[in-house]
N, C-alpha and C. Protein backbone atom coordinates (compact mmCIF):
# COMPACT_ATOMS: atom_id res chain seq x y z
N UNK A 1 -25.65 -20.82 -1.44
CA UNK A 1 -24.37 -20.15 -1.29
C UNK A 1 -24.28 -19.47 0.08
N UNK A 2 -25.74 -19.04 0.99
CA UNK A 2 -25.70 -18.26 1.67
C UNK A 2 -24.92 -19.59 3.04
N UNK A 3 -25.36 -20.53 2.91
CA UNK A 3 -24.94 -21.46 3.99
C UNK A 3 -23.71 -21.61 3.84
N UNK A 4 -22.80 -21.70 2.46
CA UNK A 4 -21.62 -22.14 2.20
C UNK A 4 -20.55 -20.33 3.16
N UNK A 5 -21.04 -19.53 2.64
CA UNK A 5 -20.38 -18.21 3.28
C UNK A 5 -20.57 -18.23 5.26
N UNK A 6 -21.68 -18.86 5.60
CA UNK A 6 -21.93 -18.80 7.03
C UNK A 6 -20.79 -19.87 7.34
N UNK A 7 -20.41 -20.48 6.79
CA UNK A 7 -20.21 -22.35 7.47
C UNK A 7 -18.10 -21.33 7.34
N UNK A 8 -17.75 -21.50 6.18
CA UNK A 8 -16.35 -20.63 5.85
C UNK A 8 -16.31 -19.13 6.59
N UNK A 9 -16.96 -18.63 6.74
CA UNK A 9 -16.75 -17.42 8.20
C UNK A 9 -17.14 -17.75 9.60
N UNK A 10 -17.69 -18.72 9.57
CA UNK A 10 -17.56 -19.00 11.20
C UNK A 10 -16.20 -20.01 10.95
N UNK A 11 -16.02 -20.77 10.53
CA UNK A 11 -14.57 -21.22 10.46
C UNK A 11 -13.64 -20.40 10.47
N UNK A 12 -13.22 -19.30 9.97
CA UNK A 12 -12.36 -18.57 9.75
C UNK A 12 -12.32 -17.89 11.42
N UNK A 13 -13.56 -17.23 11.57
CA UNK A 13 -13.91 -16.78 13.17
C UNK A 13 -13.36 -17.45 14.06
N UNK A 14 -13.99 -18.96 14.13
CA UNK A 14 -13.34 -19.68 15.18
C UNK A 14 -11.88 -20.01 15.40
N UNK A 15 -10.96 -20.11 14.18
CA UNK A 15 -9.53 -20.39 13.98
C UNK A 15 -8.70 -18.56 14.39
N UNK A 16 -9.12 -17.46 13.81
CA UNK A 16 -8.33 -16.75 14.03
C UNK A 16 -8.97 -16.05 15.02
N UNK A 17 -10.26 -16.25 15.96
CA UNK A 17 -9.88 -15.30 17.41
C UNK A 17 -9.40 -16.22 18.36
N UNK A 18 -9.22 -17.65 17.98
CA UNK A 18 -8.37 -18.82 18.70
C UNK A 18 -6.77 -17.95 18.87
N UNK A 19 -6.12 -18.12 17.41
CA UNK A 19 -5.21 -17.95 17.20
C UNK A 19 -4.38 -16.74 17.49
N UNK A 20 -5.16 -15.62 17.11
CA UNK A 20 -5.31 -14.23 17.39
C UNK A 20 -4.80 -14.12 18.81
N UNK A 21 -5.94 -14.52 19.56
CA UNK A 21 -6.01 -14.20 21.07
C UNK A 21 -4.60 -14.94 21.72
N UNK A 22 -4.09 -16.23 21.17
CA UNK A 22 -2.87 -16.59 21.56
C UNK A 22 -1.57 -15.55 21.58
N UNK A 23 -1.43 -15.26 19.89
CA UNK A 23 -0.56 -14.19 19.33
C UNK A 23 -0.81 -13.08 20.47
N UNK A 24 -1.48 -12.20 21.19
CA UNK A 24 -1.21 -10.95 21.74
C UNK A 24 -1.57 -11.61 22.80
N UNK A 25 -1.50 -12.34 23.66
CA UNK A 25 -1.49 -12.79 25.00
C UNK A 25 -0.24 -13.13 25.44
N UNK A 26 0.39 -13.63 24.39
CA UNK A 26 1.86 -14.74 24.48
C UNK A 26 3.25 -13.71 23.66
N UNK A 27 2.64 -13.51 22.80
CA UNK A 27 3.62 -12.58 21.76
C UNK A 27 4.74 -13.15 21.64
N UNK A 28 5.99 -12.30 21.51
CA UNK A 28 7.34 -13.34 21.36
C UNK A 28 7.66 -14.85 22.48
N UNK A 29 6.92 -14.92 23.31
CA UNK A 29 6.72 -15.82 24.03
C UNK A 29 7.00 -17.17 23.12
N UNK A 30 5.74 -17.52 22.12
CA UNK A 30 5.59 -18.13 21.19
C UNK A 30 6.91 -18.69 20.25
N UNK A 31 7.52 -18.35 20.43
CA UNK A 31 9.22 -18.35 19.64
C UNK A 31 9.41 -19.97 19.28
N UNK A 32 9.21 -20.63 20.19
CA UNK A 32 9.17 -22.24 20.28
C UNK A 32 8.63 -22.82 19.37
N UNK A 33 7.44 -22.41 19.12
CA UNK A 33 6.34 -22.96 18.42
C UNK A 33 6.27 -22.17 17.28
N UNK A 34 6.56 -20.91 17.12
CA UNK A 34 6.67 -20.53 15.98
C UNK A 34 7.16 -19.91 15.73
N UNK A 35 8.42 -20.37 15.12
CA UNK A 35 10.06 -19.60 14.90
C UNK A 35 9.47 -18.21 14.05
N UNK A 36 8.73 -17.69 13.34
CA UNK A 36 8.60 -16.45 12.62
C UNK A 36 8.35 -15.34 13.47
N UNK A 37 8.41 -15.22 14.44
CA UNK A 37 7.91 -14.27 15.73
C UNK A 37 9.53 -13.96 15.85
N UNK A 38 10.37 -14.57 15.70
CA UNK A 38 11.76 -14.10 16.04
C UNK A 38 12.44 -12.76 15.28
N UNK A 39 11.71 -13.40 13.93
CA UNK A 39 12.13 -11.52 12.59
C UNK A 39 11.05 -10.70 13.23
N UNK A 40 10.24 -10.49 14.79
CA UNK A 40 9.47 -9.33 15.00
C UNK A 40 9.71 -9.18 16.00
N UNK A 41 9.64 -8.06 16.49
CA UNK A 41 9.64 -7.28 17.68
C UNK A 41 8.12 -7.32 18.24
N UNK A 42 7.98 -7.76 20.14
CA UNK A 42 7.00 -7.84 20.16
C UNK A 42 6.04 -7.95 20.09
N UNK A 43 5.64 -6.35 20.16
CA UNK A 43 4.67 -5.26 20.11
C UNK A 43 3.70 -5.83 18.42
N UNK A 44 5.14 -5.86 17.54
CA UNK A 44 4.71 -6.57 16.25
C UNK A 44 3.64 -8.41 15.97
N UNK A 45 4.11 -8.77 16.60
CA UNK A 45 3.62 -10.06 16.96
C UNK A 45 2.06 -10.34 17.91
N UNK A 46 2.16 -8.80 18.77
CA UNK A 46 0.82 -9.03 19.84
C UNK A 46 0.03 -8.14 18.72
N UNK A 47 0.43 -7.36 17.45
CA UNK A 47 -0.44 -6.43 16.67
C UNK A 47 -1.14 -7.60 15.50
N UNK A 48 -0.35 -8.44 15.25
CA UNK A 48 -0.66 -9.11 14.25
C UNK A 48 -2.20 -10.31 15.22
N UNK A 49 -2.08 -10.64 16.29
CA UNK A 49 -2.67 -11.26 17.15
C UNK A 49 -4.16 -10.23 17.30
N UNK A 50 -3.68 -9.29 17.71
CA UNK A 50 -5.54 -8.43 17.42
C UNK A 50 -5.93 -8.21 16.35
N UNK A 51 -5.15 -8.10 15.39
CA UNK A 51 -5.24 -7.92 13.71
C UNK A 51 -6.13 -9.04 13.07
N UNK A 52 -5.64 -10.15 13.90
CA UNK A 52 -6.26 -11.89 13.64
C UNK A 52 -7.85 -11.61 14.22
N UNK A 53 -7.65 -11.34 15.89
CA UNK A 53 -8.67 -11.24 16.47
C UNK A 53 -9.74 -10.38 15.65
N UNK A 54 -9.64 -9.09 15.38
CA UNK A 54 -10.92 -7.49 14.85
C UNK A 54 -10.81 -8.70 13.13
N UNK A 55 -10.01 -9.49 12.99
CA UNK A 55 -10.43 -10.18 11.76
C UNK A 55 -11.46 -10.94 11.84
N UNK A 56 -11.69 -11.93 13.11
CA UNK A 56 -12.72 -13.21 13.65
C UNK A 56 -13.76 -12.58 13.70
N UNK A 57 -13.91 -11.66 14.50
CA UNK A 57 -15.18 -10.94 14.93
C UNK A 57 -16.00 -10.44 13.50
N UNK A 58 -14.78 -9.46 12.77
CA UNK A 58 -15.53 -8.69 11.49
C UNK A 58 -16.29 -9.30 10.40
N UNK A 59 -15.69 -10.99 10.44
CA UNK A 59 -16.28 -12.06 8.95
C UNK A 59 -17.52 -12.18 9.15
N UNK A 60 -18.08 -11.83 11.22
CA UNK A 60 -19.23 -13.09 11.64
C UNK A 60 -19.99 -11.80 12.06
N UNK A 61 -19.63 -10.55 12.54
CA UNK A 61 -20.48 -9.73 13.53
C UNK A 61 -21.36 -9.10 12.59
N UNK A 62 -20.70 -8.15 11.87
CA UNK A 62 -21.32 -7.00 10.88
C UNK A 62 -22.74 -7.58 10.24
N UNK A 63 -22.17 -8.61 9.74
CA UNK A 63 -23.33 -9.23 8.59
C UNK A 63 -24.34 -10.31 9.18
N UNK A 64 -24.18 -10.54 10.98
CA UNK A 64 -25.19 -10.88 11.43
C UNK A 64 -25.90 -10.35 12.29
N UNK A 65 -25.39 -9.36 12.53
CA UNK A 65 -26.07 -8.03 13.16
C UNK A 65 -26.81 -7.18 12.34
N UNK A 66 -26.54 -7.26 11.17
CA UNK A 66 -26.80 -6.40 9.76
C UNK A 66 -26.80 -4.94 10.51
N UNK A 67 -25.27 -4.82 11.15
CA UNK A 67 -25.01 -3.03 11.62
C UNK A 67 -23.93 -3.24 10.48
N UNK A 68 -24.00 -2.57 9.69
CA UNK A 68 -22.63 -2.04 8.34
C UNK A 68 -22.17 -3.31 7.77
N UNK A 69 -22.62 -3.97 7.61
CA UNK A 69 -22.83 -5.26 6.89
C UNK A 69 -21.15 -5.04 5.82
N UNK A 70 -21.21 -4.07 5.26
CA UNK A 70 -19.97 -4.08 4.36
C UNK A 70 -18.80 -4.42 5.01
N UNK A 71 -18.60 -4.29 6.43
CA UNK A 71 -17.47 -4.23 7.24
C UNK A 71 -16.78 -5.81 7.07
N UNK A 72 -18.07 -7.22 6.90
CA UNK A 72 -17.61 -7.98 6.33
C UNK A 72 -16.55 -8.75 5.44
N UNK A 73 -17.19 -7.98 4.40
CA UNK A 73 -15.92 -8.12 3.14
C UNK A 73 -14.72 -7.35 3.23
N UNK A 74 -14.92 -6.63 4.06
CA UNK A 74 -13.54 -6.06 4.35
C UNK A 74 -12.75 -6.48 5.47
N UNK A 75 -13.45 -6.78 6.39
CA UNK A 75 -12.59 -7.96 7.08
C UNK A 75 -12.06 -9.06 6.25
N UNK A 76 -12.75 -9.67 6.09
CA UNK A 76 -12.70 -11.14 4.89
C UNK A 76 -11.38 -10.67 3.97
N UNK A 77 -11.38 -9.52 3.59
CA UNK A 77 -10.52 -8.98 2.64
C UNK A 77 -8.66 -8.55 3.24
N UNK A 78 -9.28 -8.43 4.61
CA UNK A 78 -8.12 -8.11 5.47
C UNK A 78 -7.46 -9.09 5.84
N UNK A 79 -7.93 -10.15 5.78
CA UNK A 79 -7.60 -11.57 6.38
C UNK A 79 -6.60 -11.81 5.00
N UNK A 80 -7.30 -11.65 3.70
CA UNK A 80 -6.51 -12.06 2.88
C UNK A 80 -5.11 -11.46 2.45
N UNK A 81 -4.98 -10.55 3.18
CA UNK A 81 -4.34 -9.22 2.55
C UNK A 81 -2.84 -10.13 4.12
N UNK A 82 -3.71 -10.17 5.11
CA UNK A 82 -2.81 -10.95 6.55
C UNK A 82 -2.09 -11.80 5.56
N UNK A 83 -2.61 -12.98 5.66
CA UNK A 83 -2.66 -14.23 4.83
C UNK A 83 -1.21 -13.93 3.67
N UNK A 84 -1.12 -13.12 2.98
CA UNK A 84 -0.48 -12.94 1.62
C UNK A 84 0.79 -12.83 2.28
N UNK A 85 0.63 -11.46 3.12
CA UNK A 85 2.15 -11.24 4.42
C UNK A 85 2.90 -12.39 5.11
N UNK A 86 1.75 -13.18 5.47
CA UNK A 86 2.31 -14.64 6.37
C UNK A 86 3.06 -15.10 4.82
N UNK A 87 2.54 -15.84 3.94
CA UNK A 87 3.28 -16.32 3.04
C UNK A 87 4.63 -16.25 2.63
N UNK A 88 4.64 -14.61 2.29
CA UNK A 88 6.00 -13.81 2.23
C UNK A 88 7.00 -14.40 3.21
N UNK A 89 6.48 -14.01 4.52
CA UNK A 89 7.01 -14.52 5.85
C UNK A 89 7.69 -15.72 5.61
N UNK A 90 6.75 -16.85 5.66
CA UNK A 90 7.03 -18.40 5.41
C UNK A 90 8.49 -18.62 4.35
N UNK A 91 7.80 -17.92 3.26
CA UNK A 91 8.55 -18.32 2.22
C UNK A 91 9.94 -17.96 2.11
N UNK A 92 9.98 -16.27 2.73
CA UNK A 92 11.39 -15.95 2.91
C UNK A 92 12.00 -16.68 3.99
N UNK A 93 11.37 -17.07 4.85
CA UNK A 93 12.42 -18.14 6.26
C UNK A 93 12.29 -19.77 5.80
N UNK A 94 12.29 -19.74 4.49
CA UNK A 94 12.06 -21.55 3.94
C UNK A 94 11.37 -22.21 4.79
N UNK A 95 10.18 -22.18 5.37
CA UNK A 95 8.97 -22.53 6.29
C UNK A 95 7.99 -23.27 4.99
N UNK A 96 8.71 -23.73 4.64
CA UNK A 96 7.25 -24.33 2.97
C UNK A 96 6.21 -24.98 3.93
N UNK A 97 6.55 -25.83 4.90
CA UNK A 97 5.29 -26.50 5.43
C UNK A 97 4.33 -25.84 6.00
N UNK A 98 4.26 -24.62 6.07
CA UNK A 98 3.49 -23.80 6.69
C UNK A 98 2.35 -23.22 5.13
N UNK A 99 2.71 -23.04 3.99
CA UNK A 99 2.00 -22.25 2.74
C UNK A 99 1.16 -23.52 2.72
N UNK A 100 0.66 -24.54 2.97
CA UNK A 100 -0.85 -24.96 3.05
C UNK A 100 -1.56 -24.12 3.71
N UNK A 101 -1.47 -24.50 5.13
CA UNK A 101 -2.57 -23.86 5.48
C UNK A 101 -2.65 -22.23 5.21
N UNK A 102 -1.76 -21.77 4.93
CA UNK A 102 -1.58 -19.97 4.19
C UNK A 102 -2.46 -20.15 3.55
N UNK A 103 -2.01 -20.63 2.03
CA UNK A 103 -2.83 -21.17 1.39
C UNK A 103 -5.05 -20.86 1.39
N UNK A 104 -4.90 -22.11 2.41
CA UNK A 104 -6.41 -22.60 2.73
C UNK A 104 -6.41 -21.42 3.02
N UNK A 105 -6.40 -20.61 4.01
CA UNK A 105 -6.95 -19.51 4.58
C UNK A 105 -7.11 -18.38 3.86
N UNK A 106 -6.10 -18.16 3.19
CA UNK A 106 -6.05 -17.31 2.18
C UNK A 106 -7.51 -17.52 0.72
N UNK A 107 -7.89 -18.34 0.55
CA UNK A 107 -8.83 -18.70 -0.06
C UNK A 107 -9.96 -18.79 0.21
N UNK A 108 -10.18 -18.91 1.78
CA UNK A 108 -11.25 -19.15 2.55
C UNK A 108 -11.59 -17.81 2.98
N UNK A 109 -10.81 -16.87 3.09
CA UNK A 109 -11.22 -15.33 2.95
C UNK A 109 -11.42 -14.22 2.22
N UNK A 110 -11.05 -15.29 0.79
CA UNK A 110 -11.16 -14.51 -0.34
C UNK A 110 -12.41 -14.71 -0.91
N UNK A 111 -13.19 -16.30 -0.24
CA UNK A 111 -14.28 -16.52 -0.81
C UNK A 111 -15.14 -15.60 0.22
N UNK A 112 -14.98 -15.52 1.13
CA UNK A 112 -16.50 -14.46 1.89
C UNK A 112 -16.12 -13.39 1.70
N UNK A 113 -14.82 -12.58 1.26
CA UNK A 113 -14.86 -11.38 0.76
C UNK A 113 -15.32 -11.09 -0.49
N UNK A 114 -15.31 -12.14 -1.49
CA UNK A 114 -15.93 -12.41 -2.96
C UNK A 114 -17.40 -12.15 -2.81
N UNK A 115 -18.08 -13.15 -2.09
CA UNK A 115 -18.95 -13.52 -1.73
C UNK A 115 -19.99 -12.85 -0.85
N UNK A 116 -19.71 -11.53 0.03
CA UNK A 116 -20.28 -11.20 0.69
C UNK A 116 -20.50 -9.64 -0.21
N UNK A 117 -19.26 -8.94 -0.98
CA UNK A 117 -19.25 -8.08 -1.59
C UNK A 117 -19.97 -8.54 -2.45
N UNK A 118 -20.08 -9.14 -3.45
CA UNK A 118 -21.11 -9.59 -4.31
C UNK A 118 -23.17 -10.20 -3.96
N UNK A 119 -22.74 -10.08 -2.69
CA UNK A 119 -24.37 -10.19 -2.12
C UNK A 119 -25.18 -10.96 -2.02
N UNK A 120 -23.79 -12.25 -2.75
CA UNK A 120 -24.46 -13.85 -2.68
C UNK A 120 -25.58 -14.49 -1.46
């Protein structure tokens, strides 16, 4: 299990300080590519982008540094908590093609927050 939690948080790591780092570099910039940045103001859009980012870092750093190891699952947990908001998002702007990957991610951070709180 311990390989299955390393392999799904470095995935998660690698996709949202990708993604992250786009979101607050670019911010409403992004509008093109992703019409949901338009219901936010900025500032909102570059917050959700470091929000992604202190998410990448928190799944992979804590618990391989073993400095506060718990900080993990609470990242992991924060991601899911992101994740639930995007949905909302999606769903209220009829964006359905987007709740897959919500979805995946949303699951994929619920398992290393499951998973890491539990001590697997």
């Amino acid at each position: 299990m311990e390989i299955a939690l390393w392999i799904v948080s470095g995935l998660l790591a690698a996709l949202y300080l990708l993604v992250g780092a786009v979101k607050f570099a670019r911010g409403r910039a992004l509008r093109a590519r992703m019409g949901w940045v338009e219901d936010f103001p900025d500032p909102a859009v570059r917050f959700i982008g470091l929000a992604e980012s202190a998410g990448a870092i928190g799944v992979v750093a804590p618990w391989a540094a073993d400095v506060a190891p718990v900080l993990t699952p609470v990242a992991a947990a924060g991601l899911v908590l992101l994740q639930l908001l995007a949905i909302r998002v999606h769903v209220r702007r009829g964006e359905t093609s987007q709740l897959g990957i919500n979805v995946l991610l949303l699951l994929m951070a619920a398992f290393v927050a499951v998973g890491r709180f539990a001590g697997w």
